[in-house]
Protein backbone atom coordinates (compact mmCIF):
# COMPACT_ATOMS: atom_id res chain seq x y z
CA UNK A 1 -23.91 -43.22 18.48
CA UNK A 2 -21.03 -42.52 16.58
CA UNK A 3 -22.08 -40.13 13.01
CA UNK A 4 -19.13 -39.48 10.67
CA UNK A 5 -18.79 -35.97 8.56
CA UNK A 6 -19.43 -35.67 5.27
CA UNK A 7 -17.26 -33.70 3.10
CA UNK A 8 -18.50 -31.88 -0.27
CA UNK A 9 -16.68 -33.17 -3.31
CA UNK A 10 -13.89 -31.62 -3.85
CA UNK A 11 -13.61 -29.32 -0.63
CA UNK A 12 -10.30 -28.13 0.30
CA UNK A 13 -8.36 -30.19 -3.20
CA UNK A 14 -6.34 -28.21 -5.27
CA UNK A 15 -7.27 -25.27 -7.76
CA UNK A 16 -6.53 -26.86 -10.93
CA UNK A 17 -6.07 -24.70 -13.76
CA UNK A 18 -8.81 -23.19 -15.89
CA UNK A 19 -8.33 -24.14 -19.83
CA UNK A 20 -6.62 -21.25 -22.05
CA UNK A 21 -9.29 -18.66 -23.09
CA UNK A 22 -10.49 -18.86 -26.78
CA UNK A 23 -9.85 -15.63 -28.51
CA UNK A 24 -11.69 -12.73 -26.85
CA UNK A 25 -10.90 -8.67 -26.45
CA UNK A 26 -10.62 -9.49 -22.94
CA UNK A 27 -7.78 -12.52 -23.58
CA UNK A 28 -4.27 -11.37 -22.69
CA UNK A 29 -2.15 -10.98 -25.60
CA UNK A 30 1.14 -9.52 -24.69
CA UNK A 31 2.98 -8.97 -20.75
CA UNK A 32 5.63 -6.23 -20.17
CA UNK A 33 7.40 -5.14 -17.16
CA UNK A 34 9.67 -2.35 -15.90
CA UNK A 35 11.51 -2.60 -13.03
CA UNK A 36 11.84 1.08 -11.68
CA UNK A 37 14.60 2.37 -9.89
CA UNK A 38 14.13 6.33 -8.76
CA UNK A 39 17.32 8.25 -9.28
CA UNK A 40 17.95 9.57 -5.87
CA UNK A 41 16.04 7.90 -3.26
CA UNK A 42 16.65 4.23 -5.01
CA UNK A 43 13.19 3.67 -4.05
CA UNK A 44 11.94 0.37 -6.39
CA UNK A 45 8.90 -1.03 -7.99
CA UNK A 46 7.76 -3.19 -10.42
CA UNK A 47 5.50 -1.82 -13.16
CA UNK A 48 4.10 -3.94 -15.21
CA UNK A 49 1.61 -3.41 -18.76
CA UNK A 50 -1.13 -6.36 -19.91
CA UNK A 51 -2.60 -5.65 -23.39
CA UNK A 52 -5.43 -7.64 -24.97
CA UNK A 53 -6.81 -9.36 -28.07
CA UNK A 54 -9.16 -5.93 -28.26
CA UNK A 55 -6.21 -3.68 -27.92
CA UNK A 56 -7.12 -2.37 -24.58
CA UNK A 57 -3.78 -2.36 -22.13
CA UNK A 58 -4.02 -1.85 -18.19
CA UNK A 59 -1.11 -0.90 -15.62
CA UNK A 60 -0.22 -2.58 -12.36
CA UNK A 61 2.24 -1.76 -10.09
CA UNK A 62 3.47 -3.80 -7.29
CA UNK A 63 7.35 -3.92 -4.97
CA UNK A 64 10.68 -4.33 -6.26
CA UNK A 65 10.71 -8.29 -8.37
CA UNK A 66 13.20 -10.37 -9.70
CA UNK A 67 13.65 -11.04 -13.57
CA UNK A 68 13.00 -14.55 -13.13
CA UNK A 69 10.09 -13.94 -10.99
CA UNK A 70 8.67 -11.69 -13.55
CA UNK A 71 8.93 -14.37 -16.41
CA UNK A 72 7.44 -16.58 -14.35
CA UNK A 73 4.19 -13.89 -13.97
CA UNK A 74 4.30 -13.73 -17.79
CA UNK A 75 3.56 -17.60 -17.94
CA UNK A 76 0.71 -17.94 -15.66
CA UNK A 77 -1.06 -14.90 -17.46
CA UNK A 78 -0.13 -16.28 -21.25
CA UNK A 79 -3.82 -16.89 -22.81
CA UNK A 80 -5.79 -15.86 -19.78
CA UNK A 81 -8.42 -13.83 -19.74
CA UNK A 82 -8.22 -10.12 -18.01
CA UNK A 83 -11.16 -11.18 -15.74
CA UNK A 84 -9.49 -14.56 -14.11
CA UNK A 85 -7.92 -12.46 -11.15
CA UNK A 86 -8.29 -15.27 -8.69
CA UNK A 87 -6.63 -17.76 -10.50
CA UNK A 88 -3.30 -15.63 -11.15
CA UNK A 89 -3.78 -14.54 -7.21
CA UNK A 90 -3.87 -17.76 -6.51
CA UNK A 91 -0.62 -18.74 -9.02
CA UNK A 92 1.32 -16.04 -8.08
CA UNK A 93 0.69 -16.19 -3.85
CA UNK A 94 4.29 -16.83 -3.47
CA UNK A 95 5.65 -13.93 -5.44
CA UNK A 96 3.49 -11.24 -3.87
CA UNK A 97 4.77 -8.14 -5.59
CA UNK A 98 3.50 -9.76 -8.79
CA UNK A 99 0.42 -10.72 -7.63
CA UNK A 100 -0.34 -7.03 -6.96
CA UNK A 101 1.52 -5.75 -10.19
CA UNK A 102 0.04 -8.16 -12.17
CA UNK A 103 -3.81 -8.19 -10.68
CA UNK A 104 -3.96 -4.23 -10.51
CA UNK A 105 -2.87 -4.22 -14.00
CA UNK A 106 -5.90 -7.09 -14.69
CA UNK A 107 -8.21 -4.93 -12.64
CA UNK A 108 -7.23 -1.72 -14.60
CA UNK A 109 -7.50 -3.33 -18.11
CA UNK A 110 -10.98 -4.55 -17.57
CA UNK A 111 -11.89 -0.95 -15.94
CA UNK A 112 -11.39 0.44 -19.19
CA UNK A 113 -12.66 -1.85 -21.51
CA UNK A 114 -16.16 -1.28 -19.58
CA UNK A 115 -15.22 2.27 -19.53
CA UNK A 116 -15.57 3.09 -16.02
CA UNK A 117 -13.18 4.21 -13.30
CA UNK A 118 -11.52 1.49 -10.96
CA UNK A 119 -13.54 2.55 -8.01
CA UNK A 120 -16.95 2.09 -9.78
CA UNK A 121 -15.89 -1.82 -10.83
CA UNK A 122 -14.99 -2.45 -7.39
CA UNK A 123 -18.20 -1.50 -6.18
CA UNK A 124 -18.81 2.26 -6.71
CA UNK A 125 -17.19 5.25 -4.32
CA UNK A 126 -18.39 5.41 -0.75
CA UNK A 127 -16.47 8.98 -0.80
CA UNK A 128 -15.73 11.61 -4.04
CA UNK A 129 -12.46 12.49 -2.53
CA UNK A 130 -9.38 10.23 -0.64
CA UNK A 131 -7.65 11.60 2.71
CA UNK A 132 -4.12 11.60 1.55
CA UNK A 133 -1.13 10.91 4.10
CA UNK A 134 2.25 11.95 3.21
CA UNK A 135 5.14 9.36 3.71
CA UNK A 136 8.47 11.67 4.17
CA UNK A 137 12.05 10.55 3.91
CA UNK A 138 14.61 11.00 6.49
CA UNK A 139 14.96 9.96 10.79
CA UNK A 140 15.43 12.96 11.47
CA UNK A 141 14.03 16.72 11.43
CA UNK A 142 16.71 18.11 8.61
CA UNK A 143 16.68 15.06 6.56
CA UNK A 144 12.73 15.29 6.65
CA UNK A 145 12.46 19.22 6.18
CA UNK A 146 12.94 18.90 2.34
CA UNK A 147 10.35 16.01 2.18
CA UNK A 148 7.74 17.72 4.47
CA UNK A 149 7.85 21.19 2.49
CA UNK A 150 7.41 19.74 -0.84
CA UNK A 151 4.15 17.45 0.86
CA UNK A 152 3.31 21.01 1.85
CA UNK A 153 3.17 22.54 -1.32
CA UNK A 154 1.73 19.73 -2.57
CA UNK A 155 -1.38 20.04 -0.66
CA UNK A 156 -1.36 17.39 2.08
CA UNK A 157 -1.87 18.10 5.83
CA UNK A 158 -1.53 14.68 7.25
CA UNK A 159 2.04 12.74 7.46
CA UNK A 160 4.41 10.39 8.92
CA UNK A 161 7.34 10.72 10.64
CA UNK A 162 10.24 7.95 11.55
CA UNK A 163 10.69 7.41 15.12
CA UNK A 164 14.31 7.89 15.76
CA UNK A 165 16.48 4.43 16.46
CA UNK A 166 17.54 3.52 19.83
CA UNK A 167 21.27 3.14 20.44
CA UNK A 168 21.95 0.60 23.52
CA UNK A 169 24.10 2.90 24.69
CA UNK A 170 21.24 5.21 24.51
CA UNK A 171 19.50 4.75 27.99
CA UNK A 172 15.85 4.49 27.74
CA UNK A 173 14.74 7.81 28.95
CA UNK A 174 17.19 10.04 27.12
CA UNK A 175 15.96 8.10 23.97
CA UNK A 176 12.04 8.58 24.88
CA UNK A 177 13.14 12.12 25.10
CA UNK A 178 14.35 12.41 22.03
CA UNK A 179 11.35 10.71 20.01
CA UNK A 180 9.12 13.54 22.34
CA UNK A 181 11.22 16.52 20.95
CA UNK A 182 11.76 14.72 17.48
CA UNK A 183 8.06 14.45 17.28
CA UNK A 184 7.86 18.12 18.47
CA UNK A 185 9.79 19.90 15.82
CA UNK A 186 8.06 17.94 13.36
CA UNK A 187 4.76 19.22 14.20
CA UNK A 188 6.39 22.95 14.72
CA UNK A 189 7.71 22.64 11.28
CA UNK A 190 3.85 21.34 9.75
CA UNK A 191 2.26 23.91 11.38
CA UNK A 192 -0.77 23.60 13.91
CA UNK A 193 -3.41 21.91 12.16
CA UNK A 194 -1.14 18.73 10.79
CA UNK A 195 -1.66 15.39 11.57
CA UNK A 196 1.19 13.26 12.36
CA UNK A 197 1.56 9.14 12.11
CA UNK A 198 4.78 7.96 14.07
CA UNK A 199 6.61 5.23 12.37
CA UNK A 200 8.52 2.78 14.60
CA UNK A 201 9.14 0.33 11.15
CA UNK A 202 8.73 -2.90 13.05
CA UNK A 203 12.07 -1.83 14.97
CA UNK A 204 11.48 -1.68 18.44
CA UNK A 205 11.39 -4.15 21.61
CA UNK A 206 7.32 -4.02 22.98
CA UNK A 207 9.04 -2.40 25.85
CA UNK A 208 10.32 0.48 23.93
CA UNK A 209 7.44 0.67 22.10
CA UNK A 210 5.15 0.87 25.30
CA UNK A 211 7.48 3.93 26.66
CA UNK A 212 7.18 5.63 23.27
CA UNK A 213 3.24 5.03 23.21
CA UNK A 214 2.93 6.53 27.12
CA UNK A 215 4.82 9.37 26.61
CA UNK A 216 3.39 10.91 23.09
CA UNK A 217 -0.29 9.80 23.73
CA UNK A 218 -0.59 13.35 25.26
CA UNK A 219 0.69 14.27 21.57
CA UNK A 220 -2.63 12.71 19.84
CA UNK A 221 -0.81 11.04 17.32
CA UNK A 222 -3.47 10.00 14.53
CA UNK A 223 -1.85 6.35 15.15
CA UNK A 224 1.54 4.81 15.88
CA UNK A 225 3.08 2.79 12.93
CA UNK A 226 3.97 -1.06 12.99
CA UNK A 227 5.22 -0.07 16.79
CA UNK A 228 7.18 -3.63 17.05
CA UNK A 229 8.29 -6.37 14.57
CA UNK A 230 6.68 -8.38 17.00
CA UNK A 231 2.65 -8.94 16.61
CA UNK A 232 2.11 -12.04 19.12
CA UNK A 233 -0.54 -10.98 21.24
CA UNK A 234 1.07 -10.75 24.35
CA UNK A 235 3.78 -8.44 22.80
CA UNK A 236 0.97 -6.23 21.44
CA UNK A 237 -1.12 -6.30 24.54
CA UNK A 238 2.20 -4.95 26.74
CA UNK A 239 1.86 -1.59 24.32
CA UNK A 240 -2.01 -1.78 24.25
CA UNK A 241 -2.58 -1.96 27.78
CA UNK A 242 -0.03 0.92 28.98
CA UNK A 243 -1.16 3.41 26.71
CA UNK A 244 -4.35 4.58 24.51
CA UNK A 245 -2.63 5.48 21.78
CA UNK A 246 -4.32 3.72 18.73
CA UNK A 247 -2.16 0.78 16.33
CA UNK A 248 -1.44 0.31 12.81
CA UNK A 249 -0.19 -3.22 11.93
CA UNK A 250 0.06 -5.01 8.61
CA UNK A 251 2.69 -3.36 6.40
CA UNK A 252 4.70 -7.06 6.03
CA UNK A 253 1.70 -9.30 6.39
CA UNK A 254 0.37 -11.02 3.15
CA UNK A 255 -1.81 -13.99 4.53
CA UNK A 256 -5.32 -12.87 4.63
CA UNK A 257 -5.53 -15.50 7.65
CA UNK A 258 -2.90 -13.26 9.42
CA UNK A 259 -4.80 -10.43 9.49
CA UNK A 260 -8.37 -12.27 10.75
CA UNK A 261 -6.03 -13.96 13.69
CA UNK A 262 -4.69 -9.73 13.77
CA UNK A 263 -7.68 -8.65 14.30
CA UNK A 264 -9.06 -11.32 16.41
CA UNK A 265 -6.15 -10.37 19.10
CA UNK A 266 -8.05 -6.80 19.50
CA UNK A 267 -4.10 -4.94 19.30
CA UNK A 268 -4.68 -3.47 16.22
CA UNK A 269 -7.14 -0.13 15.51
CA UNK A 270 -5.88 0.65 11.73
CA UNK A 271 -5.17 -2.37 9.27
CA UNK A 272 -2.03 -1.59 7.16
CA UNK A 273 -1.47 -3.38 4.25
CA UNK A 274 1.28 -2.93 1.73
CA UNK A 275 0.36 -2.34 -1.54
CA UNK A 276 2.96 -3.40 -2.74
CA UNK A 277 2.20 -6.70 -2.01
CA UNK A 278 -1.52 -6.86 -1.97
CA UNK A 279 -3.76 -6.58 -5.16
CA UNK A 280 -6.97 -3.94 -4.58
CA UNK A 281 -8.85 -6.68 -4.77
CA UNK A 282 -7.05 -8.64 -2.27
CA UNK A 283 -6.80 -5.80 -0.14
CA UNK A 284 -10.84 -4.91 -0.49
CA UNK A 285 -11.07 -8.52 1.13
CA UNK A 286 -9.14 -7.64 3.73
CA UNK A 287 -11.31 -4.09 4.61
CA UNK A 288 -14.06 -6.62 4.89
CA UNK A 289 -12.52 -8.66 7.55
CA UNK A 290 -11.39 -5.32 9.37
CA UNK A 291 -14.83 -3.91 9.20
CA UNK A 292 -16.58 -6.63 11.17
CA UNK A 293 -14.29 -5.64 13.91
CA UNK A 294 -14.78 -2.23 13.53
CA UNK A 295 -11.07 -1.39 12.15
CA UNK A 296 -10.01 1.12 10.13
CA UNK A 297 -7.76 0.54 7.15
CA UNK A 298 -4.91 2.65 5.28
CA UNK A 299 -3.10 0.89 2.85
CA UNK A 300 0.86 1.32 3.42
CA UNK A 301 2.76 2.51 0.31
CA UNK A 302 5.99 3.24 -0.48
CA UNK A 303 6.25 2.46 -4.03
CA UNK A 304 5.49 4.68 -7.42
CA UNK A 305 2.69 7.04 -8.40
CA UNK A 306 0.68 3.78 -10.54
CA UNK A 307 0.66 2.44 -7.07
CA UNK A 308 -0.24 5.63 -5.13
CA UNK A 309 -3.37 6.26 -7.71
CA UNK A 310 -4.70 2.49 -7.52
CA UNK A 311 -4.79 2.77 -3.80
CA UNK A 312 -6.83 6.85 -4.21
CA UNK A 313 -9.45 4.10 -6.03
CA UNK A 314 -9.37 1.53 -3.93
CA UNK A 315 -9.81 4.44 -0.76
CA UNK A 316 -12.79 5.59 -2.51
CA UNK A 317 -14.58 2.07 -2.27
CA UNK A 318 -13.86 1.14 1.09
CA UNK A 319 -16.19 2.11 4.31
CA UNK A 320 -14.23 2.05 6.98
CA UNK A 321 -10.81 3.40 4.66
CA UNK A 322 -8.57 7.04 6.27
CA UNK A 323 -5.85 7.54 4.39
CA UNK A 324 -3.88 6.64 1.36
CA UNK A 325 -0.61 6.74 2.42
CA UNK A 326 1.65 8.56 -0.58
CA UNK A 327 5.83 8.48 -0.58
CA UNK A 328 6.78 12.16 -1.03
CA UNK A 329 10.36 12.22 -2.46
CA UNK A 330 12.65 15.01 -0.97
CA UNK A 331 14.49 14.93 -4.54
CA UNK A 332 13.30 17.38 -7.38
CA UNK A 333 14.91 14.77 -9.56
CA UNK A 334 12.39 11.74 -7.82
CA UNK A 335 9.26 14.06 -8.08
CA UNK A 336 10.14 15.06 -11.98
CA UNK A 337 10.50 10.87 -12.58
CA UNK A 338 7.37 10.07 -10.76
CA UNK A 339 4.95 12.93 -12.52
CA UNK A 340 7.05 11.75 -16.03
CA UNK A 341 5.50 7.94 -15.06
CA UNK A 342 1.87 9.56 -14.61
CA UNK A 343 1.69 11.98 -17.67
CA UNK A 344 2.28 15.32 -15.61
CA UNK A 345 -0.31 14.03 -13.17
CA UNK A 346 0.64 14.86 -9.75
CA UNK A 347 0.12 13.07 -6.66
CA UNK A 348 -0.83 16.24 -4.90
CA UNK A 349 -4.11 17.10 -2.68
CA UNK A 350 -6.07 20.04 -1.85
CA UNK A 351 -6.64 21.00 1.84
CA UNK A 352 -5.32 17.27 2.57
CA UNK A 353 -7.57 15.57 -0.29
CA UNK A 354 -7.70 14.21 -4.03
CA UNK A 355 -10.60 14.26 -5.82
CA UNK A 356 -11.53 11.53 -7.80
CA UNK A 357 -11.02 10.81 -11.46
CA UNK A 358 -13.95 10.38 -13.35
CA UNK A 359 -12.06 8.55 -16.33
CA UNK A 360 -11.91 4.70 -17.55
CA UNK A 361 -9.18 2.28 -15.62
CA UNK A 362 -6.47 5.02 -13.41
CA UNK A 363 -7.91 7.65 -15.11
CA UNK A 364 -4.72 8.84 -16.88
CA UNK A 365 -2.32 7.96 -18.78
CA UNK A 366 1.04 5.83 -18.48
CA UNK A 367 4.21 7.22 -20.30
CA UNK A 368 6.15 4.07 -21.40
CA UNK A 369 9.09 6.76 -22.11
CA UNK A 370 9.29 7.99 -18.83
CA UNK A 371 9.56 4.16 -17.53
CA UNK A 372 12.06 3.63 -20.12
CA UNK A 373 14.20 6.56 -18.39
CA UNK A 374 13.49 4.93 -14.91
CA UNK A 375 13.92 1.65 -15.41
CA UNK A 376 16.54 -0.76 -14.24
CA UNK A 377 15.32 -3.28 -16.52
CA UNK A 378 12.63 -3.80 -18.85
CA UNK A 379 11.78 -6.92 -19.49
């Protein structure tokens, strides 16, 4: 007997679009971006500032954007309310650093219009202080130096370090060498009790990255970095299977789906996505996937210090969370434009830590002037 499935109406059509909110403190009433450039490093990000009918404005930050793409973010959130997150996810899916810039800044508005930190709207803190992880500059041990002595000072104990690129005229053993005594000095400079993340950036063969992953698992790195650009699963498994060292994937991935067929593989022991690219509450989704598999997550980051303070909140809410990872520049010039951005508030730790904020939304406040000095374009 044959029996034919019935579907629910309206499974799987298209999201339509909700009607324009009526007025309401909530309803968004006026969109501006920056588009940050940091003197020295040229590092980039998108900042962008929703105010509503009720006066209340909240910051997002997300990666480097286009003009055009930003103008296009400013239409989908015209006459929306603050709360209708999914529905500008969903609008903006194909412009992913202003789907985070524009969601965080959604998520922070509404944080302080109840008056309440970010971590307590997404669900309340699991932990009352974030592991932070220092992302140096430089591929090599001077041009890192600067970068790792001002994460020093600043209180962190935990970092990554570039794996240095192979040259094929490098043969492979001289090259493992010198990502062993690279990796070396690095943790002779830190001192005996750091923890070190090596970075491979996506840029090496599975091959290489299997020789690296042998010869430093004696090294107990915490994890090793986004290994290979390639994630099938018989790539990964040629690294997982030589080696115990444990995996951080994710940094390029914004498909939710991607990650659940990630972690279905079994390759992958720390979930890394970019938040740059991936709202808090997008990533939050995410954690939930990794946790049924018993993954860790630490949010990659190399953006600006809105970003690095949405991601302390969104560590705080999240079970299975490590680290938030936070760019340390090795410019005086960088560090003075990111604690302008963040009203003297540092992104600094203490014994490897930040304690939360206890204020409405980021829990300080954004100084437009000091985006006005650092921005490429405001628009």
């Amino acid at each position: 007997m044959r029996t034919t499935k019935r579907r629910l109406p309206g499974a799987g059509s298209a999201v339509f679009a909700p009607p324009a909110a009526e007025d309401h403190p909530l309803k968004i009433a006026e969109f501006r971006a920056w588009r940050v450039k940091e003197p020295v490093s040229n590092r980039r990000y998108t900042v962008v500032r929703l105010r509503s009918q009720g006066g209340i404005s909240g910051y997002g930050e997300g990666g480097a954007a286009l003009a055009g793409e930003i103008a296009a973010a400013r239409g989908v959130t015209a006459g929306r309310r603050a709360t209708e997150s999914e529905f500008v996810r969903s609008a903006l899916r194909k412009t992913p650093a202003l789907e985070a810039a524009v969601n965080n800044a959604m998520l922070d508005l509404v944080s302080r219009a109840k008056n309440v930190p970010i971590y307590r709207y997404l669900g309340g803190p699991v932990r009352y202080k974030a592991r932070l992880l220092a992302h140096l500059e430089g591929t090599a041990s001077a041009q890192s130096s600067p970068s790792l002595e001002r994460a020093k000072q600043q209180g962190m104990q935990a970092f990554t370090m570039a794996a240095p690129l192979r040259d094929a005229m490098i043969p492979l053993r001289a090259w493992v060498d010198l990502v062993r005594k690279h990796f070396a000095d690095m943790q002779a400079l830190a001192g005996a009790s750091s923890e070190w993340v090596l970075d491979g950036a996506g840029a090496m063969t599975p091959g290489d990255a299997a020789s690296v992953a042998v010869a430093l698992e004696r090294s107990h790195p915490v994890w090793f970095d986004e290994p290979t650009g390639v994630i099938t699963q018989d790539a990964l498994a040629k690294i997982v299977d030589e080696s115990v060292m444990p995996i951080g994937l994710g940094r390029n991935i914004t498909d939710i789906a991607e990650f659940q067929s990630l972690l279905a593989s079994g390759s992958v022991n720390i979930v890394r996505p970019d938040l740059g690219l991936n709202s808090l509450t997008k990533i939050k989704r995410i954690a939930a996937l990794a946790e049924t598999h018993y993954v860790g997550i630490a949010p990659f980051h190399n953006g600006g210090p809105i970003g690095s303070m949405a991601g302390i909140h969104l560590n705080a809410s999240l079970i299975y969370a490590y680290a938030q990872q936070i760019p340390v520049p090795a410019s005086d010039r960088d560090a003075a434009t990111r604690a302008g951005i963040t009203s003297g508030l540092k992104e600094t730790g203490d014994k490897g830590f930040f304690a939360l904020l206890n204020r409405p939304g980021l829990g300080f406040e954004v100084n437009e002037k000091a985006l006005d000095a650092a921005s490429e374009e405001r628009i």
